[in-house]
N, C-alpha and C. Protein backbone atom coordinates (compact mmCIF):
# COMPACT_ATOMS: atom_id res chain seq x y z
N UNK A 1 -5.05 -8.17 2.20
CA UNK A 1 -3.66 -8.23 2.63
C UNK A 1 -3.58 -9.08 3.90
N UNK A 2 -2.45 -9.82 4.03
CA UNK A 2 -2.12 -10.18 5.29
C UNK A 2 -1.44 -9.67 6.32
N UNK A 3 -1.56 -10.19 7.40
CA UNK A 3 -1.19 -9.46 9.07
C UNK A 3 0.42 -9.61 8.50
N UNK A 4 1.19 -10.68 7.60
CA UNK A 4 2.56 -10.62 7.48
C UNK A 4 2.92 -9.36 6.48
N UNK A 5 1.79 -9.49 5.31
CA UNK A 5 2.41 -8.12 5.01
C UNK A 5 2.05 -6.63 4.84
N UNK A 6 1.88 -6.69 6.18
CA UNK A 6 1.46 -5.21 7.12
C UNK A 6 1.82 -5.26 7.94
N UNK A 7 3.48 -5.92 8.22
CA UNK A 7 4.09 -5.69 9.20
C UNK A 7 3.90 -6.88 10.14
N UNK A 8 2.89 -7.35 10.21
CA UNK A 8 2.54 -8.38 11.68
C UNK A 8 3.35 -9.54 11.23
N UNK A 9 3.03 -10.99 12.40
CA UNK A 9 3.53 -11.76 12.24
C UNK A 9 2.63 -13.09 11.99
N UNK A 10 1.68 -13.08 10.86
CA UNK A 10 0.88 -14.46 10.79
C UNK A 10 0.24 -13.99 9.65
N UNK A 11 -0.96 -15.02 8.49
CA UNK A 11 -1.20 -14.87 7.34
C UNK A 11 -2.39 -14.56 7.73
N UNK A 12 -3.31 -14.48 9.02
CA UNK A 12 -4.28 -13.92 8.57
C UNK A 12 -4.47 -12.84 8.04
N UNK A 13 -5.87 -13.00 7.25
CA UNK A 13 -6.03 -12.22 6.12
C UNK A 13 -7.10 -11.13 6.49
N UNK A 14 -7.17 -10.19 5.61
CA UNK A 14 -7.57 -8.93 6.41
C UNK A 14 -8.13 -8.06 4.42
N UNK A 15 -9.75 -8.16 4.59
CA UNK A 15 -10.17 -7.76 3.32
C UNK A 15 -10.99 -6.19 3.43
N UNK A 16 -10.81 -5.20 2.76
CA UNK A 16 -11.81 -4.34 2.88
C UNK A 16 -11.29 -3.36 1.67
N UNK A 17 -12.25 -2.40 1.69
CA UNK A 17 -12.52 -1.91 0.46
C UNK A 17 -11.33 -0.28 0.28
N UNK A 18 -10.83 -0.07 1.45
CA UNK A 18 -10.06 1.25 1.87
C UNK A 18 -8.74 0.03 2.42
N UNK A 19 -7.46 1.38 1.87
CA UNK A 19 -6.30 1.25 3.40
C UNK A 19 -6.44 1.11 4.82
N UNK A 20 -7.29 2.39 4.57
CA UNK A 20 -7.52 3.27 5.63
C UNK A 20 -8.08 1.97 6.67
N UNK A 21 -9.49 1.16 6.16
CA UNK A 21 -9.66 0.24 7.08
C UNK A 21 -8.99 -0.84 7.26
N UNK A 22 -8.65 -1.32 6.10
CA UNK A 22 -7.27 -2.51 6.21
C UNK A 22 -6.65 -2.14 7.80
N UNK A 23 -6.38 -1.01 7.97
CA UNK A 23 -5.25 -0.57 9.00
C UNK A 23 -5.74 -0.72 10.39
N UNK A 24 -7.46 -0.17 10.17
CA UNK A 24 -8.35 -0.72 11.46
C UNK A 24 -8.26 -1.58 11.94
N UNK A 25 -8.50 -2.84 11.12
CA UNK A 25 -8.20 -4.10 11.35
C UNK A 25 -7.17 -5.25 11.69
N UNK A 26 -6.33 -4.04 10.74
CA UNK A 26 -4.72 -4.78 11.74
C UNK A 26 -4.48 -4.24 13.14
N UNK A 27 -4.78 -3.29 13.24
CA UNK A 27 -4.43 -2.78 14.59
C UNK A 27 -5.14 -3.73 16.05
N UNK A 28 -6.61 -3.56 15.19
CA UNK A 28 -7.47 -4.49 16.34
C UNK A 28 -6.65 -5.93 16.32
N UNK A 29 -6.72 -6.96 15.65
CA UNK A 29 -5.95 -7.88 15.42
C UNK A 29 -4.43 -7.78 15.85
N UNK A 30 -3.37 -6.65 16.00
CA UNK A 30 -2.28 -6.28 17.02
C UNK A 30 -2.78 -6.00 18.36
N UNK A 31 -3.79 -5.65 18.44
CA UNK A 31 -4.79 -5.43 20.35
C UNK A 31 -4.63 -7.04 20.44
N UNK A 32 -5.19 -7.70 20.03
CA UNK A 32 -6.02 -9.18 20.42
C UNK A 32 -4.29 -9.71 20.58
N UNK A 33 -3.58 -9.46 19.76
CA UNK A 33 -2.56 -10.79 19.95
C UNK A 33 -1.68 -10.43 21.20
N UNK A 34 -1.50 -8.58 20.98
CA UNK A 34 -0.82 -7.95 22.27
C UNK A 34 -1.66 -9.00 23.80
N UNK A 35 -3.00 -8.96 23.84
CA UNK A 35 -3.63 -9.52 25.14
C UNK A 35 -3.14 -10.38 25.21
N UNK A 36 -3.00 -11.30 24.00
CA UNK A 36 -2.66 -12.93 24.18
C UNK A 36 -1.67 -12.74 24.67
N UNK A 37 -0.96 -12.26 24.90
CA UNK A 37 0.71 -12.07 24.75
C UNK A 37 1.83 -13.25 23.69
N UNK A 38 0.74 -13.47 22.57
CA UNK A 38 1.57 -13.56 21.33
C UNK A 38 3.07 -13.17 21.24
N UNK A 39 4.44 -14.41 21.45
CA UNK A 39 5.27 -13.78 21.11
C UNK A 39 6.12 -13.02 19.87
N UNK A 40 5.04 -13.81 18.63
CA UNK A 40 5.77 -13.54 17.21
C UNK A 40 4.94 -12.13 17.19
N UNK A 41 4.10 -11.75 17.45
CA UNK A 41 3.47 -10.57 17.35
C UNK A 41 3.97 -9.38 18.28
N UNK A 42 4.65 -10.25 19.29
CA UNK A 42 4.98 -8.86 20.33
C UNK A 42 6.01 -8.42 19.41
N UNK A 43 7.26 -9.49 19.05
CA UNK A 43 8.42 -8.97 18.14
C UNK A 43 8.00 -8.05 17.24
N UNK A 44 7.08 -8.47 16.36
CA UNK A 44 6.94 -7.87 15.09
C UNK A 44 6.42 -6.10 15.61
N UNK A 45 5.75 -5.95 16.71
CA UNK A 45 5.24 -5.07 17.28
C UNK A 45 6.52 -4.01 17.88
N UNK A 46 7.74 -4.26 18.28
CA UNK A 46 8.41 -4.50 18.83
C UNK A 46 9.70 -3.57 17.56
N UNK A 47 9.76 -4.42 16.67
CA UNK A 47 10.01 -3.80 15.68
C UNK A 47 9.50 -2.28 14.90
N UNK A 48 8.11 -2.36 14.87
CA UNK A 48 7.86 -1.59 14.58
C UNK A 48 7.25 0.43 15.45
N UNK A 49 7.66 -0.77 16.30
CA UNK A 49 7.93 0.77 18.03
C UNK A 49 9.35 1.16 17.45
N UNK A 50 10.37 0.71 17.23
CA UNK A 50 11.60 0.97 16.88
C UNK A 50 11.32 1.79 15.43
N UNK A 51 10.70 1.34 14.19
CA UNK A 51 10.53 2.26 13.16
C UNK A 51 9.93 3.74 13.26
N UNK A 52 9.12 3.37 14.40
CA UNK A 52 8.22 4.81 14.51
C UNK A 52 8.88 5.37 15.12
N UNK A 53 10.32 5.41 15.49
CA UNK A 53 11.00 6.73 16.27
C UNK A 53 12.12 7.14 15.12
N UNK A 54 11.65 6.95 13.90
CA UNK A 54 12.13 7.61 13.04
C UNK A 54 11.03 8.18 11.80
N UNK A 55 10.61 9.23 11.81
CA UNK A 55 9.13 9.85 11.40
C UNK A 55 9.55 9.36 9.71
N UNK A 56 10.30 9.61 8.92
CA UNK A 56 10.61 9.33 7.52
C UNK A 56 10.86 7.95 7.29
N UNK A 57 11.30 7.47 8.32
CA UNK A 57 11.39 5.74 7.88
C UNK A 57 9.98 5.43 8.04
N UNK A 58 9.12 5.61 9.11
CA UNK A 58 7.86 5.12 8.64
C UNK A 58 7.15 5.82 8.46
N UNK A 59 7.20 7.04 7.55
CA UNK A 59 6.29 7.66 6.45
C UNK A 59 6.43 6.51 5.26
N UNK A 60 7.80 6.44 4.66
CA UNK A 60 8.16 5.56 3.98
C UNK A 60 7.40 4.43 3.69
N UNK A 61 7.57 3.48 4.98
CA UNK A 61 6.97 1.91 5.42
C UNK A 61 5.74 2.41 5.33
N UNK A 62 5.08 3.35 5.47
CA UNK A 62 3.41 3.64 5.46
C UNK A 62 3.18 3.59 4.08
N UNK A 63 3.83 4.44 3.11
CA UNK A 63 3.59 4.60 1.83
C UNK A 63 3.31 3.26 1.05
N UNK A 64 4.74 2.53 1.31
CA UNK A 64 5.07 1.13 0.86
C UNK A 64 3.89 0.21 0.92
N UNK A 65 3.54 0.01 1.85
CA UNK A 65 2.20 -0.40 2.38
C UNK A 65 1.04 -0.46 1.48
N UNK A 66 0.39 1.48 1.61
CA UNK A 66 -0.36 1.89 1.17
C UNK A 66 -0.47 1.56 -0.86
N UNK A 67 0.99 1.83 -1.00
CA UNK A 67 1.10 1.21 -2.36
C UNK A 67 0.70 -0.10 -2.96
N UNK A 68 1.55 -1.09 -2.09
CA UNK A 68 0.71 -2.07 -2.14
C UNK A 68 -0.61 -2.66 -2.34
N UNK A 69 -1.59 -2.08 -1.43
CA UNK A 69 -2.60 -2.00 -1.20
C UNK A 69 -3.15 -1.87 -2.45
N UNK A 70 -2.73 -0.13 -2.95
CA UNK A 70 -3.63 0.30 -3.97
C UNK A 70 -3.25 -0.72 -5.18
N UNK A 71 -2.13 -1.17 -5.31
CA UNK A 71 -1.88 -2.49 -6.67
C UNK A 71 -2.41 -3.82 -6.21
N UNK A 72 -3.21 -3.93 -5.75
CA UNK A 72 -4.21 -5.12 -5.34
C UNK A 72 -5.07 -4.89 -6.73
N UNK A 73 -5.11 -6.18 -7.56
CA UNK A 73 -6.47 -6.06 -8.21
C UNK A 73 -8.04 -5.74 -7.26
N UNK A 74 -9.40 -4.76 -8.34
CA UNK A 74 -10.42 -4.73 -7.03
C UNK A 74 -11.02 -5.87 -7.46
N UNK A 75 -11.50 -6.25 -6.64
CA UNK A 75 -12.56 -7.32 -6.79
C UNK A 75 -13.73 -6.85 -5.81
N UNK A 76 -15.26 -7.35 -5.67
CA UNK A 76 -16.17 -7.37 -4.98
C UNK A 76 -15.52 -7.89 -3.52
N UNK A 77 -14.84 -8.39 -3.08
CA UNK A 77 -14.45 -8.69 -1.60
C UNK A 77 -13.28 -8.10 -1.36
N UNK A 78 -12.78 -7.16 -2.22
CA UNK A 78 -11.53 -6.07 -1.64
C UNK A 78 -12.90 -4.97 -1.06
C-alpha cells in the first residue's frame, strides 16, 4: 500500500506481510516527514488529528483501510 492510501500524503510504497505492520511503517515514515517538517504530510496528519476526535469515524477509516489491505492479492513481497 501507499503512504496516499493510508491516509498520508505521497506514493511511497510500504510492503509487508500484516496490517498490523503496514501501520508500523506508516507511522515511522509520518515521524520522518513530521521532522522534516513536510508540509503535505503535516496537512494530511493534520487531518487525521481531526478524525481521531471522533472514535467511530476512525474505527470506520481503520476498518476501511484494514479492508483494503486484506483485498490486496498475496504475493511473496506482500
Amino acid at each position: 500500500m501507499t503512504c496516499h492510501e493510508l491516509g498520508g500524503a505521497c506514493d511511497k510504497t510500504f510492503t509487508a506481510a500484516t496490517f498490523d505492520e503496514i501501520g508500523e511503517m506508516s507511522k515511522a515514515h509520518g515521524s520522518e516527514m513530521f521532522q522534516k517538517g513536510d508540509a503535505a504530510h503535516l496537512e494530511a496528519m493534520q487531518e487525521m488529528m481531526t478524525l481521531m476526535q471522533d472514535p467511530e469515524a476512525m474505527q470506520a477509516w481503520f476498518q476501511k483501510k484494514r479492508d483494503a489491505f486484506d483485498a490486496l492479492p498475496e504475493d511473496d513481497s506482500r
